[in-house]
Structures are given as structure tokens and as C-alpha cells.
N, C-alpha and C. Protein backbone atom coordinates (compact mmCIF):
# COMPACT_ATOMS: atom_id res chain seq x y z
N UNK A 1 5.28 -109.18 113.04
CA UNK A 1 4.02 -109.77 113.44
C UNK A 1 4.21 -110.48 114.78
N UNK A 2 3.54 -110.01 115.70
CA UNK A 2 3.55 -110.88 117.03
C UNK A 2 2.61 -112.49 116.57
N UNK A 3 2.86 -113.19 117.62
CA UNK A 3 2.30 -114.36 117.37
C UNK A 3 1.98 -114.44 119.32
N UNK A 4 1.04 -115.17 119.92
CA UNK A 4 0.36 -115.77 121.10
C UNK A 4 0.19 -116.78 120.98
N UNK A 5 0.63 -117.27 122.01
CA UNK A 5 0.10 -118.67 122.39
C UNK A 5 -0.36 -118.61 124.14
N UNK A 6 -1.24 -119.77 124.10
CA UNK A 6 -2.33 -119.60 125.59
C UNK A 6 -1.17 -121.33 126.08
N UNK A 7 -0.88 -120.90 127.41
CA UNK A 7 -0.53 -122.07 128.64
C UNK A 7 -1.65 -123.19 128.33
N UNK A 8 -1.74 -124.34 127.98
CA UNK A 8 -2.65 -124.45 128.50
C UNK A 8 -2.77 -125.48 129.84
N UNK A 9 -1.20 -125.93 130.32
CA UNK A 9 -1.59 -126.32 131.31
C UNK A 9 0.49 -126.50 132.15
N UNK A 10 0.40 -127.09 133.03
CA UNK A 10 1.36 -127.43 133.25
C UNK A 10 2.22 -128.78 133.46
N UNK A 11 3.62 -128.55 133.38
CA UNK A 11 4.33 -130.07 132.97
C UNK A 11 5.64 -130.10 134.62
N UNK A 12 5.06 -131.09 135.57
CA UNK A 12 5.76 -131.39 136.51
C UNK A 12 6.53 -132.13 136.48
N UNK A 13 8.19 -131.96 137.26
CA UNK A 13 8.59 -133.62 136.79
C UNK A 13 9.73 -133.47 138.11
N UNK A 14 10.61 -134.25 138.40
CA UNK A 14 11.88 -133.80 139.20
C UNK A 14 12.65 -132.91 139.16
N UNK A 15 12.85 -132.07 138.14
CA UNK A 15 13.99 -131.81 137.39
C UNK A 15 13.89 -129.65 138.28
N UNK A 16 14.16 -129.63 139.54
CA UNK A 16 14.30 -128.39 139.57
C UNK A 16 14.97 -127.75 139.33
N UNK A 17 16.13 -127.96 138.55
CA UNK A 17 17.43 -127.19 138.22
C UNK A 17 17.54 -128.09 136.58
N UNK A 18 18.44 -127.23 135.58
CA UNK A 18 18.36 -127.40 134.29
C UNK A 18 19.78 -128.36 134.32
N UNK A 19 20.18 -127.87 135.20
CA UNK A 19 22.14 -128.90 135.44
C UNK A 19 21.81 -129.90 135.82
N UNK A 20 21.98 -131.16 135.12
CA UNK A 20 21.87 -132.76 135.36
C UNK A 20 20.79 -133.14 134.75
N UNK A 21 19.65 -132.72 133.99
CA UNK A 21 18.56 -133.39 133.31
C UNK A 21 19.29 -134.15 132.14
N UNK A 22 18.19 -134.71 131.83
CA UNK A 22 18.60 -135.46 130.72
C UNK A 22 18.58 -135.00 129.77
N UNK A 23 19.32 -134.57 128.36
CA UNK A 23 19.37 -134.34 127.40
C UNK A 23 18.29 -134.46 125.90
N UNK A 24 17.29 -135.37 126.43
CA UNK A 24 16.58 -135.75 125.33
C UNK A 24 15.60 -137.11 125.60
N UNK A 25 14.63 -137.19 125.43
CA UNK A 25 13.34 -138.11 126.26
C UNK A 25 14.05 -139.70 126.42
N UNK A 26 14.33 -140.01 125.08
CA UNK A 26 15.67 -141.10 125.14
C UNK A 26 16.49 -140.96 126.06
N UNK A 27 16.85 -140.17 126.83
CA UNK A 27 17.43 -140.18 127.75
C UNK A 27 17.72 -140.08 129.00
N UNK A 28 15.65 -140.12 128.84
CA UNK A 28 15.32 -140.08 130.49
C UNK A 28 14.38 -141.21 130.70
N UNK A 29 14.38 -142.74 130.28
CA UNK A 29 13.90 -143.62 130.25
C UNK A 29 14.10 -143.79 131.86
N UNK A 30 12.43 -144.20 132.13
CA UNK A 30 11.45 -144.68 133.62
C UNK A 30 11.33 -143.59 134.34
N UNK A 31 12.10 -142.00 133.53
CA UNK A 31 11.71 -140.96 134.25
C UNK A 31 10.49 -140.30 134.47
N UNK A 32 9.42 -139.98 136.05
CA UNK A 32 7.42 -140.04 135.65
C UNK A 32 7.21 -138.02 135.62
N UNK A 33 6.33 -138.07 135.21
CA UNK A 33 6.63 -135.83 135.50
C UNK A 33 4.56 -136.66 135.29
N UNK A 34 3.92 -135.11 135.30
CA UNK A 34 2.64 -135.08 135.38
C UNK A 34 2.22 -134.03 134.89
N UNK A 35 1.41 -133.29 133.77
CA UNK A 35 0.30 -132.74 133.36
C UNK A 35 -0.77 -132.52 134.41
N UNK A 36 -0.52 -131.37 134.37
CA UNK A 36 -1.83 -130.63 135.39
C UNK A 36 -2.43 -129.65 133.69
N UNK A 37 -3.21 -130.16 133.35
CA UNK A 37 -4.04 -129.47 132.24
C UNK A 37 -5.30 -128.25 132.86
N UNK A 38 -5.46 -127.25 132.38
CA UNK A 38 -6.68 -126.31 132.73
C UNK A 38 -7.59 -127.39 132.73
N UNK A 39 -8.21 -126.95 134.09
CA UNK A 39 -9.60 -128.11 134.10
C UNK A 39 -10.68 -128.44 133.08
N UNK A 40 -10.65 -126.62 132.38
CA UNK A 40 -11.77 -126.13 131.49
C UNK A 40 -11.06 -126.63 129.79
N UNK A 41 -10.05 -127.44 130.15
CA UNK A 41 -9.73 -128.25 128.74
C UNK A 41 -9.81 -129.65 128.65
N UNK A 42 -10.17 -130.22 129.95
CA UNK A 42 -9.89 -132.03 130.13
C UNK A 42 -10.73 -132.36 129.11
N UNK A 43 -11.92 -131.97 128.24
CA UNK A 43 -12.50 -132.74 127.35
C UNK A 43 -11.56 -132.39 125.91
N UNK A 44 -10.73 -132.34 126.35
CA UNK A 44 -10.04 -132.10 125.20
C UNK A 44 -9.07 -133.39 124.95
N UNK A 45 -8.86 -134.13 126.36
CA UNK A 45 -8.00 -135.33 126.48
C UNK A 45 -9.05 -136.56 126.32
N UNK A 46 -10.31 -136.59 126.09
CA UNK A 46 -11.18 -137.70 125.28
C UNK A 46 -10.17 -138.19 124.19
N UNK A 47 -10.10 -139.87 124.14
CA UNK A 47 -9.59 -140.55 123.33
C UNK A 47 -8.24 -140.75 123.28
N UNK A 48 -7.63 -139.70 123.94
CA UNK A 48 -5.97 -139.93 123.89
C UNK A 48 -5.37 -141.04 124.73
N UNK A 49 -6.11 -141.49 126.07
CA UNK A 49 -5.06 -142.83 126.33
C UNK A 49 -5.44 -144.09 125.18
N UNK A 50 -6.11 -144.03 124.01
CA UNK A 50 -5.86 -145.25 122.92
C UNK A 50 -4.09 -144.98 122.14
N UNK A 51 -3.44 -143.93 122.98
CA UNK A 51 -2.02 -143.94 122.19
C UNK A 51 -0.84 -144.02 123.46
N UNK A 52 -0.32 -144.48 123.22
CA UNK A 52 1.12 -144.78 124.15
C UNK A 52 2.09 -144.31 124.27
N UNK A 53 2.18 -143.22 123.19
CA UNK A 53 3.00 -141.40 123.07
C UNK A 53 2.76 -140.86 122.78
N UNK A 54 2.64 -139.32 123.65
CA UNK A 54 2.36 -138.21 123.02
C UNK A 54 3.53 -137.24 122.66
N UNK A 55 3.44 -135.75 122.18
CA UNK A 55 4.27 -135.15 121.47
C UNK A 55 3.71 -134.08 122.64
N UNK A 56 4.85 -133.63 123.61
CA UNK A 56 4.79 -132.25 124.06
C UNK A 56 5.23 -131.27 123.56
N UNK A 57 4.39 -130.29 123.05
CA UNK A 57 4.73 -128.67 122.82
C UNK A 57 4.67 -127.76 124.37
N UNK A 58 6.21 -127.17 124.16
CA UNK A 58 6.02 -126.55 125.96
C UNK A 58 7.07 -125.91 125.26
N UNK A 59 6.94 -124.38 126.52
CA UNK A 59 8.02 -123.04 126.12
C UNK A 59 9.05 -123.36 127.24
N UNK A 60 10.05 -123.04 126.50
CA UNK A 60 11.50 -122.62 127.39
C UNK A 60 11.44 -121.77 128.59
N UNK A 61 10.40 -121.58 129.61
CA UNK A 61 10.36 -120.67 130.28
C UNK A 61 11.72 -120.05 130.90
N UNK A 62 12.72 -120.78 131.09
CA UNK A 62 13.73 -120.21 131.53
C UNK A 62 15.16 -119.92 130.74
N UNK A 63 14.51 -119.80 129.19
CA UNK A 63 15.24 -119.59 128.52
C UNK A 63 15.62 -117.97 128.01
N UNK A 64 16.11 -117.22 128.11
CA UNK A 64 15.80 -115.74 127.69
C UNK A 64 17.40 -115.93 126.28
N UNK A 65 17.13 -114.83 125.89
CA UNK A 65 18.32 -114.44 124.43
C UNK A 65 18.14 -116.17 123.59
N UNK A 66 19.11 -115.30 122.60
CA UNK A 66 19.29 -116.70 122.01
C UNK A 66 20.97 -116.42 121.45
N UNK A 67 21.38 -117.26 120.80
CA UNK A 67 22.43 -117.00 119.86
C UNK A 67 22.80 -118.28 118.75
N UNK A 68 22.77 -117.39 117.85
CA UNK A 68 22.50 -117.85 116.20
C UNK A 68 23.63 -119.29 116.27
N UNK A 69 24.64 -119.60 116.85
CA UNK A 69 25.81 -120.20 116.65
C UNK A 69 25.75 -121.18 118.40
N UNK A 70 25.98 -122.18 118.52
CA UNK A 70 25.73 -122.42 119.87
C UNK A 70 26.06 -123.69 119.74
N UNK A 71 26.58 -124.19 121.02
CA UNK A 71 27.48 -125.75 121.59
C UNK A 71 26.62 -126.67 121.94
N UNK A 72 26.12 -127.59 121.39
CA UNK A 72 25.10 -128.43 121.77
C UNK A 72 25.86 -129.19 122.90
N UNK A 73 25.11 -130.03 123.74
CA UNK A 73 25.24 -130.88 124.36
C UNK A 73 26.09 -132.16 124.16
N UNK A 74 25.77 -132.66 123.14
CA UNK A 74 26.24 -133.76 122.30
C UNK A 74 27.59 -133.52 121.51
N UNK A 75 28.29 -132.09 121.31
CA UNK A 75 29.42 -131.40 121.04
C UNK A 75 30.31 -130.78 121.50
N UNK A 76 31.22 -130.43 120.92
CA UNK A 76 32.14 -129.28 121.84
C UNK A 76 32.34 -128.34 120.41
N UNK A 77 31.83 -128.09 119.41
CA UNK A 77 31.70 -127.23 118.60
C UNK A 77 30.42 -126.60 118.49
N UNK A 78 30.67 -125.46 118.00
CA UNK A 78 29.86 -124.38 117.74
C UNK A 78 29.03 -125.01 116.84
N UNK A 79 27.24 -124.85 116.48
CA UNK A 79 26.48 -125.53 115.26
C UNK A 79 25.32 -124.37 115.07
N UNK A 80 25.16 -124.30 113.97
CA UNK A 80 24.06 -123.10 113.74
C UNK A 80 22.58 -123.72 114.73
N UNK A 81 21.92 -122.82 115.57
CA UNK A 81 20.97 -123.62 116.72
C UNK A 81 19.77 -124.08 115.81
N UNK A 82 19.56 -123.94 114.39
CA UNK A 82 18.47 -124.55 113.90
C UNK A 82 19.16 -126.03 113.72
N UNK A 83 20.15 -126.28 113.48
CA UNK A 83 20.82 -127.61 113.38
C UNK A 83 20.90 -128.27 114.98
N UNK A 84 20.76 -127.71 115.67
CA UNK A 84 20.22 -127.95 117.34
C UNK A 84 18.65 -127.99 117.75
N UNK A 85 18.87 -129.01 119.17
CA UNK A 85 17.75 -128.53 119.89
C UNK A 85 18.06 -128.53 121.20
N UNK A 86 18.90 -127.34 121.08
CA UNK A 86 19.52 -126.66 122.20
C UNK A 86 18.14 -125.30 122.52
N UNK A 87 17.74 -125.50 124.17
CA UNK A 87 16.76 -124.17 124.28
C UNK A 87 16.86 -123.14 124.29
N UNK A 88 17.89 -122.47 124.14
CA UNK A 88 18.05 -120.68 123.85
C UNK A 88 17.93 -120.86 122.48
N UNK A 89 16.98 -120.75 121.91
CA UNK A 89 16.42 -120.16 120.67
C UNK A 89 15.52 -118.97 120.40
N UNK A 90 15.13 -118.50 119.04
CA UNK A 90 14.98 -117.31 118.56
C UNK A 90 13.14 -117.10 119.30
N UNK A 91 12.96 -118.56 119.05
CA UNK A 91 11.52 -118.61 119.52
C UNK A 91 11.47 -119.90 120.93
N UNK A 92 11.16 -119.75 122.22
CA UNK A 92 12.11 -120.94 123.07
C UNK A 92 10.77 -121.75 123.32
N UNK A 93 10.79 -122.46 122.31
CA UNK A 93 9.43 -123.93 121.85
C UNK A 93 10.75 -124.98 122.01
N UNK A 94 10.22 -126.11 122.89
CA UNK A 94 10.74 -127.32 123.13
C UNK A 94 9.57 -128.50 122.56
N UNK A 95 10.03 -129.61 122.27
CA UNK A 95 8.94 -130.45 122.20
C UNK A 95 9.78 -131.82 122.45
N UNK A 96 8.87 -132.36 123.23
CA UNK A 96 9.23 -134.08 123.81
C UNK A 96 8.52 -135.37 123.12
N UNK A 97 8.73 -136.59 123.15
CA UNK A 97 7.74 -137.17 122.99
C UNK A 97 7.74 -138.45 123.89
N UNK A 98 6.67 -138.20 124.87
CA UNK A 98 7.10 -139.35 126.27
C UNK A 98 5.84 -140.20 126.02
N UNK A 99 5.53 -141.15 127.01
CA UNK A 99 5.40 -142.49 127.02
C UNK A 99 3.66 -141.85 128.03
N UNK A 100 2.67 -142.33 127.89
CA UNK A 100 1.27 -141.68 128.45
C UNK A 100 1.19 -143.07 129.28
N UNK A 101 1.11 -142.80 130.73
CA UNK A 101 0.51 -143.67 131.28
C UNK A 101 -0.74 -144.13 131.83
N UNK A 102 -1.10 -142.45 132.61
CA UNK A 102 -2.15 -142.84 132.79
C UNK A 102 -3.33 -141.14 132.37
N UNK A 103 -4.32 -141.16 132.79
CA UNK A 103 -5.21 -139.93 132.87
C UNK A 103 -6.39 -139.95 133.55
N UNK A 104 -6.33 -138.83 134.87
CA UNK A 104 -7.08 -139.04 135.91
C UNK A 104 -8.02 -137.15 135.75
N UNK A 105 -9.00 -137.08 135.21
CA UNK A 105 -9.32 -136.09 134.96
C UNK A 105 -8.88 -135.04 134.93
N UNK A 106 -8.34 -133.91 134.90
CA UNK A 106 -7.45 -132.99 134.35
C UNK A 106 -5.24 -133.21 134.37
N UNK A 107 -5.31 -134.65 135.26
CA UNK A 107 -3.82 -134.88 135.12
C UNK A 107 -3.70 -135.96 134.22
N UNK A 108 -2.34 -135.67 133.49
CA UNK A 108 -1.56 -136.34 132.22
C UNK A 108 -0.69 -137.03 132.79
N UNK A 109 -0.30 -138.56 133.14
CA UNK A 109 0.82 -138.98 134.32
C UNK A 109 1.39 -139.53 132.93
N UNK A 110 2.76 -138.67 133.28
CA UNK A 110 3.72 -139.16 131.79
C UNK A 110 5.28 -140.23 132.22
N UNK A 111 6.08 -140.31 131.30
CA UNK A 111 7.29 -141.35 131.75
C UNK A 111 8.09 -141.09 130.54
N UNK A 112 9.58 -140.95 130.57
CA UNK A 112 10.48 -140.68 130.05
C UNK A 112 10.76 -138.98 130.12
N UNK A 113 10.72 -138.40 131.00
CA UNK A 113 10.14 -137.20 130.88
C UNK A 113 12.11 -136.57 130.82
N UNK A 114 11.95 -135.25 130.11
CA UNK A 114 13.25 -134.76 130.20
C UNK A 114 13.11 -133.03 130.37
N UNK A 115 11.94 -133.01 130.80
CA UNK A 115 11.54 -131.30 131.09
C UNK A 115 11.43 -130.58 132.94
N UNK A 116 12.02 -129.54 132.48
CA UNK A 116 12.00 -128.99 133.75
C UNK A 116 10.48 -128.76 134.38
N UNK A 117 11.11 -129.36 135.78
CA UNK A 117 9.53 -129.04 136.60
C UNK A 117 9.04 -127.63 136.53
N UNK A 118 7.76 -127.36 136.31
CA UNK A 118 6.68 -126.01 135.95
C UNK A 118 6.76 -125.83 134.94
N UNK A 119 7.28 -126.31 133.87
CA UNK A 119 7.26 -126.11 132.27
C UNK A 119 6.33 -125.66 131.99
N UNK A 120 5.59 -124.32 131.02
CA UNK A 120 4.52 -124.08 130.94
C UNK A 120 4.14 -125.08 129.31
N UNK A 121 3.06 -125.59 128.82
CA UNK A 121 2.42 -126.60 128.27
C UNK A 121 1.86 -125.59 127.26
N UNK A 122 1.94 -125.90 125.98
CA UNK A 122 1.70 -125.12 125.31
C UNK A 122 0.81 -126.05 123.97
N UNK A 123 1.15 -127.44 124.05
CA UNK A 123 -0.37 -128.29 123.13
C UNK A 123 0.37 -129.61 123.53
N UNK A 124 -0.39 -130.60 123.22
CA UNK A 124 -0.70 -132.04 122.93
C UNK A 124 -1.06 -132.55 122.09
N UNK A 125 0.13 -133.80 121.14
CA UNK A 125 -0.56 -134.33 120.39
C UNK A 125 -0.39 -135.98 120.20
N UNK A 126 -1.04 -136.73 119.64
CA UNK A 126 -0.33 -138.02 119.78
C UNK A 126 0.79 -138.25 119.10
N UNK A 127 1.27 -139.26 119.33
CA UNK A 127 2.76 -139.65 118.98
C UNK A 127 1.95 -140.78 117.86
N UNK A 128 2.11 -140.24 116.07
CA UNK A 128 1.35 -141.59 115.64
C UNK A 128 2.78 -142.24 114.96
N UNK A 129 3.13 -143.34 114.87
CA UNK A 129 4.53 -143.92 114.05
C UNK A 129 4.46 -143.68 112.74
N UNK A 130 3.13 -144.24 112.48
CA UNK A 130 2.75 -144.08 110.47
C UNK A 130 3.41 -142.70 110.24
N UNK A 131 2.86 -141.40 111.22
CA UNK A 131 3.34 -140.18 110.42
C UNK A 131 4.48 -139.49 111.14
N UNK A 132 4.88 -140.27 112.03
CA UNK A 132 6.12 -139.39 112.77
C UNK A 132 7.57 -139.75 112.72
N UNK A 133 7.34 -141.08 112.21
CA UNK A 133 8.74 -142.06 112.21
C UNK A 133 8.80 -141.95 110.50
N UNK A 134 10.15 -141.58 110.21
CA UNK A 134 10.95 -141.47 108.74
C UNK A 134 12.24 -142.24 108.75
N UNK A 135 12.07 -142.80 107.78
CA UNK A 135 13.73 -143.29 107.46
C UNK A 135 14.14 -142.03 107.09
N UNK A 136 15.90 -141.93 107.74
CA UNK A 136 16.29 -140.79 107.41
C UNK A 136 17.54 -141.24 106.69
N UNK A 137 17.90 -140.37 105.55
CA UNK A 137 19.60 -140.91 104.89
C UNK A 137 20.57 -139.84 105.49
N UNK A 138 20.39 -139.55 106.11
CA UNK A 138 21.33 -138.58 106.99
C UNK A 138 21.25 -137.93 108.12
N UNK A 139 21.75 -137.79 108.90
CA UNK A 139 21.79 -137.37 110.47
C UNK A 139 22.73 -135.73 111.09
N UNK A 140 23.08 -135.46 109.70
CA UNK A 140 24.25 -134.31 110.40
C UNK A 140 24.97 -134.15 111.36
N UNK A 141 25.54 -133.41 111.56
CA UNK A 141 26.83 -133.39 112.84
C UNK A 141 26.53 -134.58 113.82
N UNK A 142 25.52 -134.76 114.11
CA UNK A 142 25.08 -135.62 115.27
C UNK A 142 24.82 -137.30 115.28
N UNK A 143 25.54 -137.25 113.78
CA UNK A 143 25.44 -139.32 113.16
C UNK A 143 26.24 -139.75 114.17
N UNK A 144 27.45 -139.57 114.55
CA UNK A 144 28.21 -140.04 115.45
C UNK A 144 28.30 -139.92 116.74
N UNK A 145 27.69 -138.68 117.55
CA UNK A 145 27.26 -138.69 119.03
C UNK A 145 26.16 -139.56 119.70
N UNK A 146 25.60 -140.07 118.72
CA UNK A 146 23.96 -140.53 119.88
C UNK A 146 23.99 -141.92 120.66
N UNK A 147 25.30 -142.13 120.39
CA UNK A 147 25.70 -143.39 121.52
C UNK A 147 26.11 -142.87 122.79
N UNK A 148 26.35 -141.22 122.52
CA UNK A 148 26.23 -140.79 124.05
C UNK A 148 25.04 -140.15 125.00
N UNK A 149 24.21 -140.10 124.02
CA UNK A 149 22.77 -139.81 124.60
C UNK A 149 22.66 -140.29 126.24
N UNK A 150 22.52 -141.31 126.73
CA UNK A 150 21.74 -141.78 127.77
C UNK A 150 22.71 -141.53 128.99
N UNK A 151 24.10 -140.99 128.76
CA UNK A 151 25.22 -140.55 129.49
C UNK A 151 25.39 -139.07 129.80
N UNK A 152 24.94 -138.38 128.52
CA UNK A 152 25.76 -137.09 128.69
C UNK A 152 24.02 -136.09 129.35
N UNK A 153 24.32 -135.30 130.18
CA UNK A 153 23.41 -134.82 130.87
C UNK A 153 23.30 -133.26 130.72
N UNK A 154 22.74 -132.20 131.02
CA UNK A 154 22.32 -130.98 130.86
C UNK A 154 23.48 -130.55 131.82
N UNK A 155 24.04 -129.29 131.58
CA UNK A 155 24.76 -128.55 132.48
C UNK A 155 24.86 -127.10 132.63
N UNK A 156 25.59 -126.26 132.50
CA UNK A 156 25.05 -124.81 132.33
C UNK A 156 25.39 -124.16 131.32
N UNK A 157 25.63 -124.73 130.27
CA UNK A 157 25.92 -124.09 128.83
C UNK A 157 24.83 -123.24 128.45
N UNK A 158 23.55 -123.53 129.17
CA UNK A 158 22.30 -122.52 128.50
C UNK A 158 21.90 -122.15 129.49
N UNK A 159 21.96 -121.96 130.38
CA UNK A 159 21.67 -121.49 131.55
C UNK A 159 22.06 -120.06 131.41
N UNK A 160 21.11 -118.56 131.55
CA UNK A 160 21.11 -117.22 131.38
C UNK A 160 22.43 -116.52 131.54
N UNK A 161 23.27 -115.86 130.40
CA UNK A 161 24.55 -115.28 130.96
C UNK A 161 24.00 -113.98 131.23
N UNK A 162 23.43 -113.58 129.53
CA UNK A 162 23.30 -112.42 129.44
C UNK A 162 21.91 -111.59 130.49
């Protein structure tokens, strides 16, 4: 079964190369990127600056293959990539959740941003705490790396071989 999804807008930020970004939105704190949304959707952004994070859905555009087994960032071992959110995946959906500052009719001016500039934008939603934040009793492979979060940076581990 094929599945579609429609652009619906685009996600700007510094980041022209995938080597040196930040690893994870946490880890790009005071970093600003911008939402250029289809014009013919801005009434779709009614009501959203009453929230102070949103949840980006955006495709891997420069992600092609995938492989089932793969080296996260945060590792030097191999981890099955559903236990990742490493972007060469089976389906290459990323999602962020940054900090909304402002909204000037079809632009989204965002902060903490950790996505490559031209990202194509694929939905918006708010960031609510009640339903997004869980106590969790476990963390997997990754309980013990996330004190390196705000250090360890993107490099070319996913960057296209094949």
C-alpha cells in the first residue's frame, strides 16, 4: 500500500550541511529556523501562538536507504533503528519539538531548532505537557548517554553511502 503525504510548507534554519547540527532540539537551545507555511494554509495556524511548543512532523529529505541495524549518535554500537532516531529510516519522518515564538502570517519563527535548512514540513501540532510528557521507568540503551546530548553533534554517519 503506498501512503502520500502533501509538503505543506517549509522549515529554514542555519544548518546547511547535516555535519555539526545538533543532535536533538535539547540540543540546539537559542537555536531560531522559520516556517514558511503554504499561504493557502495560514488559517490553519489560528490559535496556535496560545502554546509555547510545537511538535514538527518533517521528511528526511536527504535521507535515501535505510538499514535495519545502525550507530546512533549517542553510541558507538550498532541498535535496531526503531530503538533510534537516527534519519535513515524505513520511512524518513523526523519530528522536533521547538519553542514558537512568533507568527507573522504565513511564517512560523521557531527556537531550539535542530533541522536542516529546506526541510520539507509535513504537519504541526502543539506541544501539550498533560498529553505528551510521561513518566517513563525505563530509557534503553540511551539511560546513560543523555548527559552527552548538548556536546555530541551530527557528523557523517548518515550522510548517503549507498
Amino acid at each position: 500500500m503506498e501512503i502520500t503525504f502533501n509538503q505543506i510548507g517549509t522549515i529554514f534554519t542555519e544548518f546547511n550541511t547535516r555535519e555539526g547540527m545538533p543532535i536533538q532540539s535539547n540540543g540546539a537551545i537559542g537555536i531560531k529556523g522559520r516556517i514558511e507555511l503554504n499561504p493557502d494554509l495560514s488559517l490553519g495556524l489560528k490559535d496556535l501562538m496560545g502554546f509555547s511548543h510545537i511538535i514538527l512532523i518533517y521528511h528526511f529529505h536527504k535521507s535515501k536507504n535505510f538499514e535495519l541495524e545502525t550507530k546512533p549518535f549517542l553510541d558507538t554500537e550498532k541498535r535496531g533503528v526503531f530503538a533510534t532516531r537516527a534519519p535513515k529510516r524505513p520511512n524518513a519522518i523526523g519530528i522536533s519539538v521547538v519553542k514558537l515564538l512568533a507568527i507573522k502570517a504565513h511564517t512560523v519563527f521557531i527556537e531550539n531548532v535542530d533541522i536542516l535548512n529546506g526541510t520539507p514540513l509535513l504537519d504541526i501540532k502543539p506541544y501539550i505537557s498533560k498529553f505528551d510528557m510521561h513518566k517513563v521507568e525505563k530509557q534503553g540503551w540511551i539511560e546513560n548517554k543523555i548527559e552527552n546530548l548538548n556536546t555530541i553533534k551530527s557528523d557523517k554517519r548518515f550522510i548517503n553511502n549507498k
